[in-house]
Protein backbone atom coordinates (compact mmCIF):
# COMPACT_ATOMS: atom_id res chain seq x y z
CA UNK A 1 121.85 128.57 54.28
CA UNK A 2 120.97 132.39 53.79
CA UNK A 3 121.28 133.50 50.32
CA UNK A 4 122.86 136.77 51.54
CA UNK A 5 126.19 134.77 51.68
CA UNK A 6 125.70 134.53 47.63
CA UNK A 7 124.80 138.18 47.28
CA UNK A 8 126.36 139.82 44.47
CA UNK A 9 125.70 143.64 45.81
CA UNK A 10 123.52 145.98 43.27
CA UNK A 11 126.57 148.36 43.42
CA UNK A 12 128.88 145.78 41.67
CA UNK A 13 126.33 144.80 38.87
CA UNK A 14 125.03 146.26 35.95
CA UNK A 15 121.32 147.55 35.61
CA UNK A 16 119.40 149.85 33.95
CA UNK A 17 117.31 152.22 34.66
CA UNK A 18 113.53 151.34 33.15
CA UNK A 19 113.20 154.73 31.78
CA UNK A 20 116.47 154.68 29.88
CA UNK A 21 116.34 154.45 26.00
CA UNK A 22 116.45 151.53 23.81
CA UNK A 23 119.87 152.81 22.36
CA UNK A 24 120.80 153.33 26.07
CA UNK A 25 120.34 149.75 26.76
CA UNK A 26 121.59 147.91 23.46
CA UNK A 27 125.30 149.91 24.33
CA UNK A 28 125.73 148.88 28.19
CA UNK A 29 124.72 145.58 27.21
CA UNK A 30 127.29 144.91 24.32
CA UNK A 31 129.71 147.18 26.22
CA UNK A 32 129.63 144.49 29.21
CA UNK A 33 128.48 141.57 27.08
CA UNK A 34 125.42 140.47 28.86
CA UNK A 35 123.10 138.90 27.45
CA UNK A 36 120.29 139.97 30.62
CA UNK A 37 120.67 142.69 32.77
CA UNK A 38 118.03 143.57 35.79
CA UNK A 39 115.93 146.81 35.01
CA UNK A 40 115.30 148.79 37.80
CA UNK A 41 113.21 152.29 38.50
CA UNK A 42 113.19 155.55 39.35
CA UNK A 43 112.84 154.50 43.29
CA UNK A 44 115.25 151.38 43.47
CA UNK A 45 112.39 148.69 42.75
CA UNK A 46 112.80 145.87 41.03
CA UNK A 47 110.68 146.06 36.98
CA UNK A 48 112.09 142.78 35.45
CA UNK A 49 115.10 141.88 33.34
CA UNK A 50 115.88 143.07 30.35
CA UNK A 51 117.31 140.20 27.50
CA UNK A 52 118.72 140.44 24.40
CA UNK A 53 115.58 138.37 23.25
CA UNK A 54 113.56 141.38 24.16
CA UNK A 55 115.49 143.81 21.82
CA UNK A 56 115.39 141.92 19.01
CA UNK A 57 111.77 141.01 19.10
CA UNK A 58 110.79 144.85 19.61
CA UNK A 59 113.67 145.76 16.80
CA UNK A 60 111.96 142.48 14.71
CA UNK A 61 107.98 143.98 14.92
CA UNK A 62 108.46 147.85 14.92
CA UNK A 63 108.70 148.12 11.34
CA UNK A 64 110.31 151.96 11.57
CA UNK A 65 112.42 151.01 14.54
CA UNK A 66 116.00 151.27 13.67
CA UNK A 67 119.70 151.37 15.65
CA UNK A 68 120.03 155.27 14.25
CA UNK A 69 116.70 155.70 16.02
CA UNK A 70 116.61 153.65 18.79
CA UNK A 71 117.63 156.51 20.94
CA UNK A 72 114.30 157.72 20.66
CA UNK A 73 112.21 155.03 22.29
CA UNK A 74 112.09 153.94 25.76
CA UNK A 75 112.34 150.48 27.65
CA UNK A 76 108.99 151.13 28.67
CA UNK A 77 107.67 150.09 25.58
CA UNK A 78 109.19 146.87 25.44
CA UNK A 79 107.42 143.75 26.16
CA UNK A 80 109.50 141.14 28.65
CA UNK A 81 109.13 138.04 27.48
CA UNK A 82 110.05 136.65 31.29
CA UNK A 83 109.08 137.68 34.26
CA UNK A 84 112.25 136.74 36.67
CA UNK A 85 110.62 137.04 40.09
CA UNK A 86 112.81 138.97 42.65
CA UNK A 87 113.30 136.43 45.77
CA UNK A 88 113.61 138.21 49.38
CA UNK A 89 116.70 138.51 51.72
CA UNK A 90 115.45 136.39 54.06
CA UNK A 91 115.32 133.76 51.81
CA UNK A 92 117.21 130.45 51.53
CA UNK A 93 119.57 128.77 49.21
CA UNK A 94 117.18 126.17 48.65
CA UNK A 95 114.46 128.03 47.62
CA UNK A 96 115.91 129.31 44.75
CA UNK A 97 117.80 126.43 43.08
CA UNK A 98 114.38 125.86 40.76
CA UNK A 99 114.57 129.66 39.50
CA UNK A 100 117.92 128.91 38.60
CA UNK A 101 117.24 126.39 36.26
CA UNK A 102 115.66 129.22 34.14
CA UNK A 103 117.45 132.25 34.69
CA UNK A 104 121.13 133.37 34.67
CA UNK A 105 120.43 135.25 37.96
CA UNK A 106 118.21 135.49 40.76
CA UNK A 107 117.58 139.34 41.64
CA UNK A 108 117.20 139.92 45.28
CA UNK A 109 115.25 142.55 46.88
CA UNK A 110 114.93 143.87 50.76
CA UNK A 111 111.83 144.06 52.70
CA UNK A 112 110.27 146.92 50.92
CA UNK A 113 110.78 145.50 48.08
CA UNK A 114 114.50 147.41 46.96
CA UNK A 115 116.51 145.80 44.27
CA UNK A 116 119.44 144.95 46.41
CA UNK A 117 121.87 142.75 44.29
CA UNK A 118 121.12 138.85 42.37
CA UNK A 119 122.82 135.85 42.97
CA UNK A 120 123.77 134.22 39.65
CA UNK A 121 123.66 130.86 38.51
CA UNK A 122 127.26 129.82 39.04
CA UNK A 123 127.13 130.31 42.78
CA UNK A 124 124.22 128.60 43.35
CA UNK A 125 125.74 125.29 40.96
CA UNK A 126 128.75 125.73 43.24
CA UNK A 127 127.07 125.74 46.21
CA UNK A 128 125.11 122.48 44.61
CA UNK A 129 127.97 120.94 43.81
CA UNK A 130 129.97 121.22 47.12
CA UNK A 131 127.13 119.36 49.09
CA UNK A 132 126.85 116.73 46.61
CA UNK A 133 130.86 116.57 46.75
CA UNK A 134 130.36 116.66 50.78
CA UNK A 135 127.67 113.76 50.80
CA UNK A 136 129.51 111.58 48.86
CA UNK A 137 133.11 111.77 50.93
CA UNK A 138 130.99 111.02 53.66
């Protein structure tokens, strides 16, 4: 099965832009209580995700890194820990059940390489789930 059934479109979630501050980030994450959100750039295109892991190790080993400063430093300087590789459009279901054993979402990009939307962990379980369900009826 296509994964563009599972598509979660990049207009309905949350990103951030890679150039954004540190302060920008920490706020739209708590606001919407993720705990990873994908980071994308100036021209649509995929950079990583962003994790709450991240923050804290930058916050933990910038000694004069504070919250009352963190609007001054950008997401640019922070290390991801995990690289969640962006699977195409044209992929399938199947190819993407192994990423989601490490990752809360899989972000998807288009042919040129566009971040288009992810498909998160709970469909792909579901859609796990139903065929096992379906196999065993049978």
């Amino acid at each position: 099965m296509n994964i563009a059934f599972f598509l979660i479109p990049k207009r309905e979630v949350i990103c951030i832009d890679y150039h954004s501050t540190l302060r920008q980030a920490l706020e739209k994450m708590e606001y919407h209580r993720y705990t990873a959100v994908p980071l994308i750039d100036k021209d649509g295109k995929y950079v990583g995700t962003l994790t709450e892991g991240d923050l804290l190790w930058k916050m933990k080993n910038t000694s004069d890194l504070s919250f009352e400063n963190s609007h001054k430093r950008s997401l640019t300087e922070i290390h991801l820990n995990r690289l969640n590789e962006p699977i195409h459009i044209d992929a399938e279901i199947e190819d993407i059940i192994g990423r989601a054993m490490e990752q809360n979402f899989v972000p998807v990009v288009d042919d040129k390489d566009i971040f288009i939307g992810i498909i998160r962990r709970r469909e792909i379980i579901e859609y796990c789930a139903k065929n096992l369900l379906n196999k065993s009826t049978v």
